[in-house]
PDB file of N, CA and C in Angstrom:
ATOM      1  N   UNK A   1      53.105   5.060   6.333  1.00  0.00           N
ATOM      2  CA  UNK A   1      54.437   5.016   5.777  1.00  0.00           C
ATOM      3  C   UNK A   1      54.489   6.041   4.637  1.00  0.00           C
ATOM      4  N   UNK A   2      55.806   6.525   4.460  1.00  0.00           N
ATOM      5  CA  UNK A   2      55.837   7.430   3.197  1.00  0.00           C
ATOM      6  C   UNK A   2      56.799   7.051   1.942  1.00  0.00           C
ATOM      7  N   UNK A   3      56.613   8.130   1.250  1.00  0.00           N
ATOM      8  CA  UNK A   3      57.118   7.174   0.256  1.00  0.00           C
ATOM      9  C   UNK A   3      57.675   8.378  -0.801  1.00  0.00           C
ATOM     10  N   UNK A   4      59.111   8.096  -1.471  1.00  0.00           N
ATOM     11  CA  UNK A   4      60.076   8.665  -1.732  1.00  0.00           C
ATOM     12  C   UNK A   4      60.014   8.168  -3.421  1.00  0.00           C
ATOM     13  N   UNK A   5      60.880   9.117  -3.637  1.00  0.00           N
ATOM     14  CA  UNK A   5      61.258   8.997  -4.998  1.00  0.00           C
ATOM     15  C   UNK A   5      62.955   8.576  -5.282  1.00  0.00           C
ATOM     16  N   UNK A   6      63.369   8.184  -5.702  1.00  0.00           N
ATOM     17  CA  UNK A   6      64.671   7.350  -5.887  1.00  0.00           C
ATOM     18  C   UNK A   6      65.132   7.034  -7.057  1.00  0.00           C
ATOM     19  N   UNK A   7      66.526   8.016  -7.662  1.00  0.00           N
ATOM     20  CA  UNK A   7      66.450   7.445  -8.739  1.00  0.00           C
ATOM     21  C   UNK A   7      67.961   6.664  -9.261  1.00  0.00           C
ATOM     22  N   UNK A   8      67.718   5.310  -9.785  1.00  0.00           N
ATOM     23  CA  UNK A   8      68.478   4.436  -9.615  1.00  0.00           C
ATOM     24  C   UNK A   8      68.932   3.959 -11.308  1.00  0.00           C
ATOM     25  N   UNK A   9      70.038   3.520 -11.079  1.00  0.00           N
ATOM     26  CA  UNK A   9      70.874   2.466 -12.469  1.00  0.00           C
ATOM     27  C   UNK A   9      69.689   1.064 -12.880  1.00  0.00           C
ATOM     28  N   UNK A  10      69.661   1.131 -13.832  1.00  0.00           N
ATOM     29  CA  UNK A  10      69.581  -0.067 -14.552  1.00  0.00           C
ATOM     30  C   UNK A  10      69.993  -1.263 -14.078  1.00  0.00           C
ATOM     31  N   UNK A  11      71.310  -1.307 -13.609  1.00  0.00           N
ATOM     32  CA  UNK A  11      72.065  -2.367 -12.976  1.00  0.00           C
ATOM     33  C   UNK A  11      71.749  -2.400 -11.497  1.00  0.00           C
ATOM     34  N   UNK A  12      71.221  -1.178 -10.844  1.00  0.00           N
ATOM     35  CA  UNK A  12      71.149  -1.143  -9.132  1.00  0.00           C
ATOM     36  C   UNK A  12      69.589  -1.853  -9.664  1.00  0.00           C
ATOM     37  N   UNK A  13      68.502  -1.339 -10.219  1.00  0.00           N
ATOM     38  CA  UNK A  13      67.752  -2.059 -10.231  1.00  0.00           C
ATOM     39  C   UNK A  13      67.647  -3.586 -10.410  1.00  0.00           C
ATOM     40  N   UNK A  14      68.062  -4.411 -11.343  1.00  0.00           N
ATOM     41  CA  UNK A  14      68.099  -5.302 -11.650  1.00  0.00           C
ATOM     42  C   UNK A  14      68.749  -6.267 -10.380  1.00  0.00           C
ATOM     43  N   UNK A  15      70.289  -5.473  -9.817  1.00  0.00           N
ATOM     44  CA  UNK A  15      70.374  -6.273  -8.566  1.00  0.00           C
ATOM     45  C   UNK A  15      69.554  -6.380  -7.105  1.00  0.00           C
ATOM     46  N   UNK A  16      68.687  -5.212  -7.111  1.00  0.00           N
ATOM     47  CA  UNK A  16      67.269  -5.073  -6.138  1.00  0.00           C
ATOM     48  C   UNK A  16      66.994  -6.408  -6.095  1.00  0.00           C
ATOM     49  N   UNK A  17      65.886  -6.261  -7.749  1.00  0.00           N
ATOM     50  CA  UNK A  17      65.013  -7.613  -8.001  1.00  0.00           C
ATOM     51  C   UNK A  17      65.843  -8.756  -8.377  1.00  0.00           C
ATOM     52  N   UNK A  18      67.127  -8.957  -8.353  1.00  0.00           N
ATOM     53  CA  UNK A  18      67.497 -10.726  -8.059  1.00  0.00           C
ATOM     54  C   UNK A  18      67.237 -11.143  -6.471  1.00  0.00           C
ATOM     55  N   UNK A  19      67.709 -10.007  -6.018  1.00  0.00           N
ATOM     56  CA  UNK A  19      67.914 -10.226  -4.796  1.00  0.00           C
ATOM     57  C   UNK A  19      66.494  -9.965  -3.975  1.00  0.00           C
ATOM     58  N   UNK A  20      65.637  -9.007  -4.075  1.00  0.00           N
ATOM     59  CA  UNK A  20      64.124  -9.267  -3.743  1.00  0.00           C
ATOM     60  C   UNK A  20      63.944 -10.377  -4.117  1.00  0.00           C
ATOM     61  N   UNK A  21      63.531 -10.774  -5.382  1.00  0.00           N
ATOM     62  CA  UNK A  21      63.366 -12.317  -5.539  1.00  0.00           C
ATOM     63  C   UNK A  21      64.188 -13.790  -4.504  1.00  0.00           C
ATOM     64  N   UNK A  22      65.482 -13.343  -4.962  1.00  0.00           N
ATOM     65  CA  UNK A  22      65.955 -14.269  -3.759  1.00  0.00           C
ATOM     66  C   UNK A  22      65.500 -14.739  -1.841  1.00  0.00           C
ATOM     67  N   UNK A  23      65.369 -13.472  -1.818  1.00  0.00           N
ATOM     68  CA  UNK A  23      64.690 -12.858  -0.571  1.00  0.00           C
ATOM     69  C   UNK A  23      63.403 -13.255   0.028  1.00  0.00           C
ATOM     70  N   UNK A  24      62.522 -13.363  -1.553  1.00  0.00           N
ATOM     71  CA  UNK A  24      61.103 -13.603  -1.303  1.00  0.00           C
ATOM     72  C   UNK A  24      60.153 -12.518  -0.836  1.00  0.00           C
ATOM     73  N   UNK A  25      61.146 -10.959  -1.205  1.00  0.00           N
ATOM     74  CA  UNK A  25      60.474  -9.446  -0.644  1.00  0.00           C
ATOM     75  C   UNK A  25      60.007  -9.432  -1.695  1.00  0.00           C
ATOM     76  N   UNK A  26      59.703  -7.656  -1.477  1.00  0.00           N
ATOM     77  CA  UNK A  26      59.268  -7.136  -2.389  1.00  0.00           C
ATOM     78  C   UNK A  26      60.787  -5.797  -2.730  1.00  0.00           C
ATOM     79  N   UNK A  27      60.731  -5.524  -3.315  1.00  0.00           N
ATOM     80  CA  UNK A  27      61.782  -4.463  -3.958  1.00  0.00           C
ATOM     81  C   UNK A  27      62.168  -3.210  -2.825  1.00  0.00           C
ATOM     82  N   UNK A  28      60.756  -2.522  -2.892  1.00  0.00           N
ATOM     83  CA  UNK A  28      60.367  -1.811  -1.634  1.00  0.00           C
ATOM     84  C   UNK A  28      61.117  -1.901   0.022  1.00  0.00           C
ATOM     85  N   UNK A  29      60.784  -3.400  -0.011  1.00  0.00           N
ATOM     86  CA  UNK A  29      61.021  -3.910   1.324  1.00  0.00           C
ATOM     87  C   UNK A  29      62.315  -4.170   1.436  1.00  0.00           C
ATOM     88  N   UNK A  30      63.108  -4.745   0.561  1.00  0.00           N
ATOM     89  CA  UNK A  30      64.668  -4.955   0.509  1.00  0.00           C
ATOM     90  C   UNK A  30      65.392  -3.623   0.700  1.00  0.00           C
ATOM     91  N   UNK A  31      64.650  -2.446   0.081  1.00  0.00           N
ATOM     92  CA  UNK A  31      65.071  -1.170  -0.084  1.00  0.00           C
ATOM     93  C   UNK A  31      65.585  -0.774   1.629  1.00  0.00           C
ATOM     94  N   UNK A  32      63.789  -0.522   2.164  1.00  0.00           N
ATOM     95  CA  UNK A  32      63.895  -0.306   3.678  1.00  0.00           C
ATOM     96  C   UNK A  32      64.870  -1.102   4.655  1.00  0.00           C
ATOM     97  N   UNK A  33      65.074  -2.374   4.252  1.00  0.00           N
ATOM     98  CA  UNK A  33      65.710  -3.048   5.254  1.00  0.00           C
ATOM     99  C   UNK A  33      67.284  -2.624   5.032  1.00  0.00           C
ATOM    100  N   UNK A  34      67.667  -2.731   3.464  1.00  0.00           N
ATOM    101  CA  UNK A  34      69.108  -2.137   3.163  1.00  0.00           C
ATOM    102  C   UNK A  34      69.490  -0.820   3.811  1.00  0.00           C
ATOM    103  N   UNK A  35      68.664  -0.271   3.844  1.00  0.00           N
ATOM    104  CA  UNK A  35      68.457   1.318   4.453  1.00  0.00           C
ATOM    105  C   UNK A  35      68.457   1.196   5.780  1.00  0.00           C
ATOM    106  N   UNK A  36      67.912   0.672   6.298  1.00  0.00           N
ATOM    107  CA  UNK A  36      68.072   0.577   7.904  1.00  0.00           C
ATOM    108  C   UNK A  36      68.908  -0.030   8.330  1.00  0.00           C
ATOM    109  N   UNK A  37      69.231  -0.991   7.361  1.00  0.00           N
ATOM    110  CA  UNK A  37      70.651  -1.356   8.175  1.00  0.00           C
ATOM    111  C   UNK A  37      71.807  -0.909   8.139  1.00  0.00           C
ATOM    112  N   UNK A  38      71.917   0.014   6.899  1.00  0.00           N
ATOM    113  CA  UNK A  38      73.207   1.043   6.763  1.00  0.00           C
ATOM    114  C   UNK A  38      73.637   1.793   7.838  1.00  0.00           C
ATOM    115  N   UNK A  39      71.779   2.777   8.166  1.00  0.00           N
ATOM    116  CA  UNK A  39      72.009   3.569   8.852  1.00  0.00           C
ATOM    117  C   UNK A  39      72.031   2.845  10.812  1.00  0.00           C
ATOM    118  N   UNK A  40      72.036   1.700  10.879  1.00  0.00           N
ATOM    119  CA  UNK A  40      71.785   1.398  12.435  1.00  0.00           C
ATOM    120  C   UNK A  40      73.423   0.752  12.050  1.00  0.00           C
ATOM    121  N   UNK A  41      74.382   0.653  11.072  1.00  0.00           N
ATOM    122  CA  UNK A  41      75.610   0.416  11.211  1.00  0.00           C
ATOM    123  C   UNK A  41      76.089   1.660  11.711  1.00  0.00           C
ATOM    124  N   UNK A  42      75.889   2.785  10.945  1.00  0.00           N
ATOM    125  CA  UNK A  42      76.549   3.792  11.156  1.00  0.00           C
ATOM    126  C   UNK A  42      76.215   4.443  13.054  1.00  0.00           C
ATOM    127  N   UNK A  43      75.180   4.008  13.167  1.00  0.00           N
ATOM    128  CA  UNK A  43      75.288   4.060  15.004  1.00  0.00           C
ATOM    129  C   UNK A  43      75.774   3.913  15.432  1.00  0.00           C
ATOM    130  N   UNK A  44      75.932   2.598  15.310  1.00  0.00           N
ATOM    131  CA  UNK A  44      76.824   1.432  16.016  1.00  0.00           C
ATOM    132  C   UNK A  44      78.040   1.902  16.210  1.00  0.00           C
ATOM    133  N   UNK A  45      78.402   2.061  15.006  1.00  0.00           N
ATOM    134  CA  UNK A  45      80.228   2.486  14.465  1.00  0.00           C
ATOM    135  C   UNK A  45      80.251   4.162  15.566  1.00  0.00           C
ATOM    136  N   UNK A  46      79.158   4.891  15.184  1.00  0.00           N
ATOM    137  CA  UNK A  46      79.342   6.004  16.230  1.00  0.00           C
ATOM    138  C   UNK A  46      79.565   5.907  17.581  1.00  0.00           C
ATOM    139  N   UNK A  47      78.623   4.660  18.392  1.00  0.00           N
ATOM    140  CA  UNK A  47      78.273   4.516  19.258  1.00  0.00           C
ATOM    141  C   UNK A  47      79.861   3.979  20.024  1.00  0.00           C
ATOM    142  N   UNK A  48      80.077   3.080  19.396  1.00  0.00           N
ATOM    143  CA  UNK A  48      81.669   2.721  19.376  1.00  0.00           C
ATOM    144  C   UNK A  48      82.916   3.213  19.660  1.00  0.00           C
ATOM    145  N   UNK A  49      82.921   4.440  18.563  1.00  0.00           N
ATOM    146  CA  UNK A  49      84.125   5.472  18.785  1.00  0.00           C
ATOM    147  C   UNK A  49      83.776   6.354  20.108  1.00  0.00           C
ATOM    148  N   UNK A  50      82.701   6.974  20.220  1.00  0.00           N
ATOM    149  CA  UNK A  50      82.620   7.377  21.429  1.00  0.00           C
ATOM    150  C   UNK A  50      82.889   6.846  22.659  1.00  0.00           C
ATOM    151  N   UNK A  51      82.349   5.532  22.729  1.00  0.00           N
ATOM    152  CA  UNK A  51      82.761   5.001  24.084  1.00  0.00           C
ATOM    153  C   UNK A  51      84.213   4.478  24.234  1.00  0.00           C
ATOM    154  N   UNK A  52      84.802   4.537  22.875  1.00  0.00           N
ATOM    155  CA  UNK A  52      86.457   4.360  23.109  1.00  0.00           C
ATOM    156  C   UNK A  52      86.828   5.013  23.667  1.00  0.00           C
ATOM    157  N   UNK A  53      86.819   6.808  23.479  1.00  0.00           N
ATOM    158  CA  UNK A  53      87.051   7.617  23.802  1.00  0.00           C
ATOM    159  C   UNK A  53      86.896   8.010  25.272  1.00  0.00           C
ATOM    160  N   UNK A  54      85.558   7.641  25.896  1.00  0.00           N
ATOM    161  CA  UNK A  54      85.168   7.784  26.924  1.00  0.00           C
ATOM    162  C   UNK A  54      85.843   6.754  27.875  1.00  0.00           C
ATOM    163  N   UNK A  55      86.387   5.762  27.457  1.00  0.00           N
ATOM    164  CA  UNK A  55      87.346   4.527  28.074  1.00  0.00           C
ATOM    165  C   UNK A  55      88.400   5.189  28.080  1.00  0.00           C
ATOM    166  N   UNK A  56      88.672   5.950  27.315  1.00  0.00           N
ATOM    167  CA  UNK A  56      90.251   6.471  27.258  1.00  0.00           C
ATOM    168  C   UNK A  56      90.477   7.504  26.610  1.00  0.00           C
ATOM    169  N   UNK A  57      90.202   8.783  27.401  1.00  0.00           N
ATOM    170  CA  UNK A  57      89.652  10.014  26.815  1.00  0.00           C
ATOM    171  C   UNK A  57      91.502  10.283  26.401  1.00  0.00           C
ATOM    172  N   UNK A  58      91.605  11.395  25.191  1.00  0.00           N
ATOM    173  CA  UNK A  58      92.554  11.517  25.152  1.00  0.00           C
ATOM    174  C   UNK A  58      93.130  12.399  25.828  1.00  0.00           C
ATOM    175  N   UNK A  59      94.613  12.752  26.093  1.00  0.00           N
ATOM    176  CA  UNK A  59      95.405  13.584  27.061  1.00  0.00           C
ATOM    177  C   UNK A  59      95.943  14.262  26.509  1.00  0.00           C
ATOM    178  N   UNK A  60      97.046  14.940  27.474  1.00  0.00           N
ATOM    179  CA  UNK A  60      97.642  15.996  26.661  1.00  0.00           C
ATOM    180  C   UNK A  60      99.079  16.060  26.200  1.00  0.00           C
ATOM    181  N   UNK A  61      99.100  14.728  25.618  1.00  0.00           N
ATOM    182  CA  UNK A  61     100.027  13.688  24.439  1.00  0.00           C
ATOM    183  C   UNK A  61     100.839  13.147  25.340  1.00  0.00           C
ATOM    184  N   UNK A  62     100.804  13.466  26.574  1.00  0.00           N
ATOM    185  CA  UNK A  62     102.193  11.838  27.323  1.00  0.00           C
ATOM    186  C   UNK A  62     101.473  10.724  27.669  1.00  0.00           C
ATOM    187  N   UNK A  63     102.261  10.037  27.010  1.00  0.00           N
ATOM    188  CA  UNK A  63     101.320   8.628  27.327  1.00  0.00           C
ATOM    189  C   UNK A  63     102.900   7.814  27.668  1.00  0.00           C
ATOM    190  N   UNK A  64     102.517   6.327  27.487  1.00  0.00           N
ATOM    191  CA  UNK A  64     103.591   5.556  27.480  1.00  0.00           C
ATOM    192  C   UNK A  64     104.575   5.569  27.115  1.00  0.00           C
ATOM    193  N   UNK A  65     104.684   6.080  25.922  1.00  0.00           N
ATOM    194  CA  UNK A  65     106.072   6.377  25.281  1.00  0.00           C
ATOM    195  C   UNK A  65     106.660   7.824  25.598  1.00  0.00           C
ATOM    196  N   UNK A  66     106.057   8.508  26.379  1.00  0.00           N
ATOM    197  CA  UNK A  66     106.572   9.771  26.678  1.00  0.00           C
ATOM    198  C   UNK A  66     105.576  10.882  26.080  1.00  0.00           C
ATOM    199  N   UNK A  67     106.642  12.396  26.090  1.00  0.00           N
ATOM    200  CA  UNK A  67     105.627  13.259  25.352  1.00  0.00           C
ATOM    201  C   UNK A  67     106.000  13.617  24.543  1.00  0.00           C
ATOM    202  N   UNK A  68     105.432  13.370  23.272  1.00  0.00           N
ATOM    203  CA  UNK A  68     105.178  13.315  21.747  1.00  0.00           C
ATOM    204  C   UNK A  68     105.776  14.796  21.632  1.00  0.00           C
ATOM    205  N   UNK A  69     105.590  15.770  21.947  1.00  0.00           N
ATOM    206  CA  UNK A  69     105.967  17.115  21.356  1.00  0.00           C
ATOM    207  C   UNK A  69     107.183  17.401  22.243  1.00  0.00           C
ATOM    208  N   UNK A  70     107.611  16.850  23.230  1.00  0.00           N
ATOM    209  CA  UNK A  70     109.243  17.776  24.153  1.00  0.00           C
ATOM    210  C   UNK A  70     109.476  16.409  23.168  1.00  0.00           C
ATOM    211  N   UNK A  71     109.427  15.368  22.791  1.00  0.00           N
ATOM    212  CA  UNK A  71     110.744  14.514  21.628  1.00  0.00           C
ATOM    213  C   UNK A  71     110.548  14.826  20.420  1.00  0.00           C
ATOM    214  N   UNK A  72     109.766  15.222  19.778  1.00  0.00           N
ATOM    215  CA  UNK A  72     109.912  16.064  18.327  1.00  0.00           C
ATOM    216  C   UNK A  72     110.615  17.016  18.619  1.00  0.00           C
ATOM    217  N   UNK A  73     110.271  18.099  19.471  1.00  0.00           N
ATOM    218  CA  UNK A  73     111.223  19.298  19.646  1.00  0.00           C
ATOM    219  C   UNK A  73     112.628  19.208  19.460  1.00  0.00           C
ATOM    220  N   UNK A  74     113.331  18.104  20.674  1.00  0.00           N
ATOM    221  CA  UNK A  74     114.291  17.910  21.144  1.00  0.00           C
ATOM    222  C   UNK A  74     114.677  17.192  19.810  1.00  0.00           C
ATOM    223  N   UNK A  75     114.078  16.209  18.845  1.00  0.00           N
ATOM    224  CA  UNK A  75     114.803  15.868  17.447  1.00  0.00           C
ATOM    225  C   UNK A  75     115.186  16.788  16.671  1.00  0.00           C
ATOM    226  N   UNK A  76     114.110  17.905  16.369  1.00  0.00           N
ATOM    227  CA  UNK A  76     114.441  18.791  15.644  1.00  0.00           C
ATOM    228  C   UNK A  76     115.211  19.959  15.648  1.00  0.00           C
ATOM    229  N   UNK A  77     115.873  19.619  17.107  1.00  0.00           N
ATOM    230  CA  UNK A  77     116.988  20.658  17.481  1.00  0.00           C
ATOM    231  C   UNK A  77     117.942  19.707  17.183  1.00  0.00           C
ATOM    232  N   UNK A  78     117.868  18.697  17.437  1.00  0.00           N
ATOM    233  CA  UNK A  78     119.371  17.709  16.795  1.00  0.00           C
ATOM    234  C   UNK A  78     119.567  17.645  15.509  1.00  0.00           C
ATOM    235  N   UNK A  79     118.609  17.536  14.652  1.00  0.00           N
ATOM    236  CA  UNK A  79     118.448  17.452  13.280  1.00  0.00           C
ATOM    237  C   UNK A  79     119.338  18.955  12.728  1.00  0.00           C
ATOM    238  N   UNK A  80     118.643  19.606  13.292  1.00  0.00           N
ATOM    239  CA  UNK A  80     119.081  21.048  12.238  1.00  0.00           C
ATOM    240  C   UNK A  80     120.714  21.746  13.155  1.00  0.00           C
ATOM    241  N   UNK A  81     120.758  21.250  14.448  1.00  0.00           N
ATOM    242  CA  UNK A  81     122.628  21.249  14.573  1.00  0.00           C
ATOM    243  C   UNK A  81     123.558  20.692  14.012  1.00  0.00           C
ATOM    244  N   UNK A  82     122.661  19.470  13.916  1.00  0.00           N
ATOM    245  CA  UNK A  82     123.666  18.492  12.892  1.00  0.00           C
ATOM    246  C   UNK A  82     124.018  19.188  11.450  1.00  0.00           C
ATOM    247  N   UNK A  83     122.910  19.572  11.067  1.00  0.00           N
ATOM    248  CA  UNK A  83     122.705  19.872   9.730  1.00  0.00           C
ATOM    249  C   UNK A  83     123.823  21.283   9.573  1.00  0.00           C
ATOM    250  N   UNK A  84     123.523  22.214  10.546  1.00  0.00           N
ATOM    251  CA  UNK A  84     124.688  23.313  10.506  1.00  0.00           C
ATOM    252  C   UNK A  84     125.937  22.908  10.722  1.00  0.00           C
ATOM    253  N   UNK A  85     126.110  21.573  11.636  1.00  0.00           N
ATOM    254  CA  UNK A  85     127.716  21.183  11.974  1.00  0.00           C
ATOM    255  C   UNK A  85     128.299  20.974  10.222  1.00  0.00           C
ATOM    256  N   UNK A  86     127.164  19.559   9.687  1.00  0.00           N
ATOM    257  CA  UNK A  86     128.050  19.225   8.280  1.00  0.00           C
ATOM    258  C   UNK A  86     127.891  20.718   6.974  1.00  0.00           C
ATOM    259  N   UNK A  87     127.019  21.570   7.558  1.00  0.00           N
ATOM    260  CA  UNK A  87     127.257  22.988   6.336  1.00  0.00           C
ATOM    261  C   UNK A  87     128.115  23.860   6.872  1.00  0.00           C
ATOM    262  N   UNK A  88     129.145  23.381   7.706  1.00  0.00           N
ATOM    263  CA  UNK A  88     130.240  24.275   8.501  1.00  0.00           C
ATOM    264  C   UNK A  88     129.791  25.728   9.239  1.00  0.00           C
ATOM    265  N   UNK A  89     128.223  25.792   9.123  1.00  0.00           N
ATOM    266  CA  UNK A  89     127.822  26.914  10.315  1.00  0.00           C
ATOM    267  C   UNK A  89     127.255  27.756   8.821  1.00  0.00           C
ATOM    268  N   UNK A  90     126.308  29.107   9.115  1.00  0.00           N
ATOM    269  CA  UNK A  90     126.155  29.857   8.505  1.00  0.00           C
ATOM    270  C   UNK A  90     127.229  30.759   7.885  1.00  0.00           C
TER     271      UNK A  90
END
């Protein structure tokens, strides 16, 4: 095993060793396990989004509600006619 240097609060320490103590670890050992479990969350969470994706890769924006960019378009041509109708035109 190897072994690192780490440098920590007063207060991160102190909550280590309540909690080693609580634990019945050692400081060390609470360290590694906190650590491994961060990083086997962050898998997980990876592992996750990917296979969402792969369930339901995304497209090229029509979905159920239609397609996202011909109805923005088509708003923003209503928006700014309107807008010239009430400024009586250029």
């Amino acid at each position: 095993m190897r072994q690192t240097l780490v440098q920590l609060t007063d207060e991160l320490v102190a909550a280590l060793d309540r909690r080693a103590a609580h634990d019945g670890i050692s400081r060390s050992r609470l360290v590694r396990d906190l650590l491994g479990a961060a990083l086997s969350s962050d898998q997980e969470l990876d592992r996750a989004l990917i296979a969402g994706y792969e369930s339901q890769p995304q497209s090229d924006g029509a979905d159920a509600w239609g397609d996202l960019a011909a109805w923005s378009e088509m708003n923003a041509r209503r928006t700014l006619a309107s807008l010239n109708e009430e400024d009586g035109g250029w």
